[in-house]
N, C-alpha and C. Protein backbone atom coordinates (compact mmCIF):
# COMPACT_ATOMS: atom_id res chain seq x y z
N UNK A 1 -8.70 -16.79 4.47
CA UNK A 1 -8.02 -17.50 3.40
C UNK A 1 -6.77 -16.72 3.01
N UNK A 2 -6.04 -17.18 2.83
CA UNK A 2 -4.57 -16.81 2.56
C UNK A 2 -4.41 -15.93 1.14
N UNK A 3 -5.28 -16.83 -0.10
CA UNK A 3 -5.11 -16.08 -0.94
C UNK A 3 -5.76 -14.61 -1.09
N UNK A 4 -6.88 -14.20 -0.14
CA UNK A 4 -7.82 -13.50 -0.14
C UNK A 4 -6.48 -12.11 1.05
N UNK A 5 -5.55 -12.30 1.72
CA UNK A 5 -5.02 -11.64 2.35
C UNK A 5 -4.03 -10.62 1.28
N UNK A 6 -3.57 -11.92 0.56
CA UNK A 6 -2.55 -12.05 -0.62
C UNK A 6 -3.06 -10.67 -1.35
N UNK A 7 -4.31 -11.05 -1.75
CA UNK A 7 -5.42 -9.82 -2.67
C UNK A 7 -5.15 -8.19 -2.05
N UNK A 8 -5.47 -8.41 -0.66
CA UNK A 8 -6.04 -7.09 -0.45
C UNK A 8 -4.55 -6.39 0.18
N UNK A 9 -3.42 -7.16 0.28
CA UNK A 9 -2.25 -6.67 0.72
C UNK A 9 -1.40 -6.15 -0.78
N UNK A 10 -2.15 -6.48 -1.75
CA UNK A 10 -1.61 -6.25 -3.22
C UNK A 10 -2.39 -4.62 -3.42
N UNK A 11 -3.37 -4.57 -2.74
CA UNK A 11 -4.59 -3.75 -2.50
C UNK A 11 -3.86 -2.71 -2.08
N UNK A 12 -3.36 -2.68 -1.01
CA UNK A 12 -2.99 -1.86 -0.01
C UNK A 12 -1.74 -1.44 -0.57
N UNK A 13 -0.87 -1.78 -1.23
CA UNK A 13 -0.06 -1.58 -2.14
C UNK A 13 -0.10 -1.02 -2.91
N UNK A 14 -0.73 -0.87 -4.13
CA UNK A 14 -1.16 -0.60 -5.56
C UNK A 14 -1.77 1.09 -4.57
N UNK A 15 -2.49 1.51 -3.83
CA UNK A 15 -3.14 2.61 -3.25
C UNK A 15 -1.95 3.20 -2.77
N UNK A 16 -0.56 2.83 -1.55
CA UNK A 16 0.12 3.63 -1.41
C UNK A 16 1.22 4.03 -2.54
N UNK A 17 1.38 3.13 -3.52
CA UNK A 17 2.12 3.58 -4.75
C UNK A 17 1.39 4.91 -5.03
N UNK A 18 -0.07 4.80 -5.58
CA UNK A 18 -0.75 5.99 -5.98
C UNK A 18 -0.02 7.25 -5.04
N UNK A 19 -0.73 7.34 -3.60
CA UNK A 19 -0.23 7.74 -2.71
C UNK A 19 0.99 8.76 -2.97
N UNK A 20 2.38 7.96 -3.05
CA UNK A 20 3.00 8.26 -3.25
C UNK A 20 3.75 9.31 -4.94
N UNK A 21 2.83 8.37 -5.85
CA UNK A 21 2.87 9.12 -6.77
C UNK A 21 2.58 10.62 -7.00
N UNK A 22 1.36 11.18 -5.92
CA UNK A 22 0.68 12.14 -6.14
C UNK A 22 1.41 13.21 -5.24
N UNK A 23 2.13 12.68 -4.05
CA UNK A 23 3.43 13.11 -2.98
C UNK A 23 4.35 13.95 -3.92
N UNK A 24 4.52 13.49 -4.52
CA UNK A 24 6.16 13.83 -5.04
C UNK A 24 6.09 14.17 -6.85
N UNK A 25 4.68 13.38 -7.38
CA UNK A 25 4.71 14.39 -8.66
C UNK A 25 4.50 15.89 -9.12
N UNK A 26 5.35 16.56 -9.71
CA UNK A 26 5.07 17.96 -9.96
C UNK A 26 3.22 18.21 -9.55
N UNK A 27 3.34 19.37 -9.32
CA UNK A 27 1.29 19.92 -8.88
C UNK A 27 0.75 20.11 -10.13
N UNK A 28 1.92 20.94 -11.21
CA UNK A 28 0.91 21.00 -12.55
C UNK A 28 0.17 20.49 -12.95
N UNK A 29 1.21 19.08 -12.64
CA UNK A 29 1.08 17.85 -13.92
C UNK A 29 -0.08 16.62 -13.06
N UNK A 30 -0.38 16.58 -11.70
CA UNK A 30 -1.00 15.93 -11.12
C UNK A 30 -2.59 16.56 -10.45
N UNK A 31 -2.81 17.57 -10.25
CA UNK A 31 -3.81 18.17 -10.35
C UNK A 31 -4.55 18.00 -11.65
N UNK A 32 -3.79 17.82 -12.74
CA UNK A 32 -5.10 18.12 -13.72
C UNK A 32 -5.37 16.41 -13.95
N UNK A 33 -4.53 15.50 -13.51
CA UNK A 33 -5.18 14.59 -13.56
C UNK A 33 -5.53 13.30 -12.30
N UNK A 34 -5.30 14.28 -11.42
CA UNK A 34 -5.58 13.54 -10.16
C UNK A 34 -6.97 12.70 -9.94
N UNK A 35 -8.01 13.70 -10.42
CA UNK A 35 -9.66 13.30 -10.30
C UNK A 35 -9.37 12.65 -11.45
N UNK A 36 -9.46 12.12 -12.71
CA UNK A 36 -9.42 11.85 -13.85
C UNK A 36 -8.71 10.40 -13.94
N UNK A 37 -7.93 10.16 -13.23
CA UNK A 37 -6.89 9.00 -13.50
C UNK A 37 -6.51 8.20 -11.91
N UNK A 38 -6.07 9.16 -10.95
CA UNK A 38 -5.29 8.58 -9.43
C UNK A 38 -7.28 8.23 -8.84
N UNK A 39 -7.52 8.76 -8.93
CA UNK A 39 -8.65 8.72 -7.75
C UNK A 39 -9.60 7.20 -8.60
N UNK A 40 -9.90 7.41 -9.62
CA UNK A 40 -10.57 6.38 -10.47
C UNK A 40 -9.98 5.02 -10.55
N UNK A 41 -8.86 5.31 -10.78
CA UNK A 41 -7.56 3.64 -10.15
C UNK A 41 -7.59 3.28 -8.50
N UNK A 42 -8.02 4.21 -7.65
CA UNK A 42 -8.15 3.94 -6.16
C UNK A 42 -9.20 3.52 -6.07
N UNK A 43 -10.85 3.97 -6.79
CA UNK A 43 -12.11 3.05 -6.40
C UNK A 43 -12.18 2.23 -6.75
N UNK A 44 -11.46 1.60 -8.02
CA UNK A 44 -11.95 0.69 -8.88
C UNK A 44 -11.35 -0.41 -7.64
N UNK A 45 -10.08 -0.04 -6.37
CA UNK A 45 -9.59 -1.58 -5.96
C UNK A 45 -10.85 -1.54 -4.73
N UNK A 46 -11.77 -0.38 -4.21
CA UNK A 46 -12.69 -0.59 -3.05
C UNK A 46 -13.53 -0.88 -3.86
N UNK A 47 -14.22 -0.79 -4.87
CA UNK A 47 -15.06 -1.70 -5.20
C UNK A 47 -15.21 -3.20 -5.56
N UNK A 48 -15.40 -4.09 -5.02
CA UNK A 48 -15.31 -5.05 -5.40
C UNK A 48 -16.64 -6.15 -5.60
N UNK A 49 -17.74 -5.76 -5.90
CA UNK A 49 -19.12 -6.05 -5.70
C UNK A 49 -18.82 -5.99 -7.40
């Protein structure tokens, strides 16, 4: 289904933004909230049950 491609290509998106965010933000400032905030916004899109 088309809209269901639509979903998970929004998916795949929203994860390399993260991705990228964690690339190029200072280490201070992303280490302390990497587990806390980046990683918790990445399961919430593999879970989908």
């Amino acid at each position: 289904d088309k809209s269901d491609v639509d979903v998970e290509k929004a998916k795949s998106t929203l994860i390399l933004c993260y991705g990228f965010l964690t690339l190029y933000a200072p280490e201070e400032l992303i280490l302390a909230r990497i587990e806390k905030d980046v990683i918790k916004q990445v399961l919430n899109h593999f879970n989908t049950k």
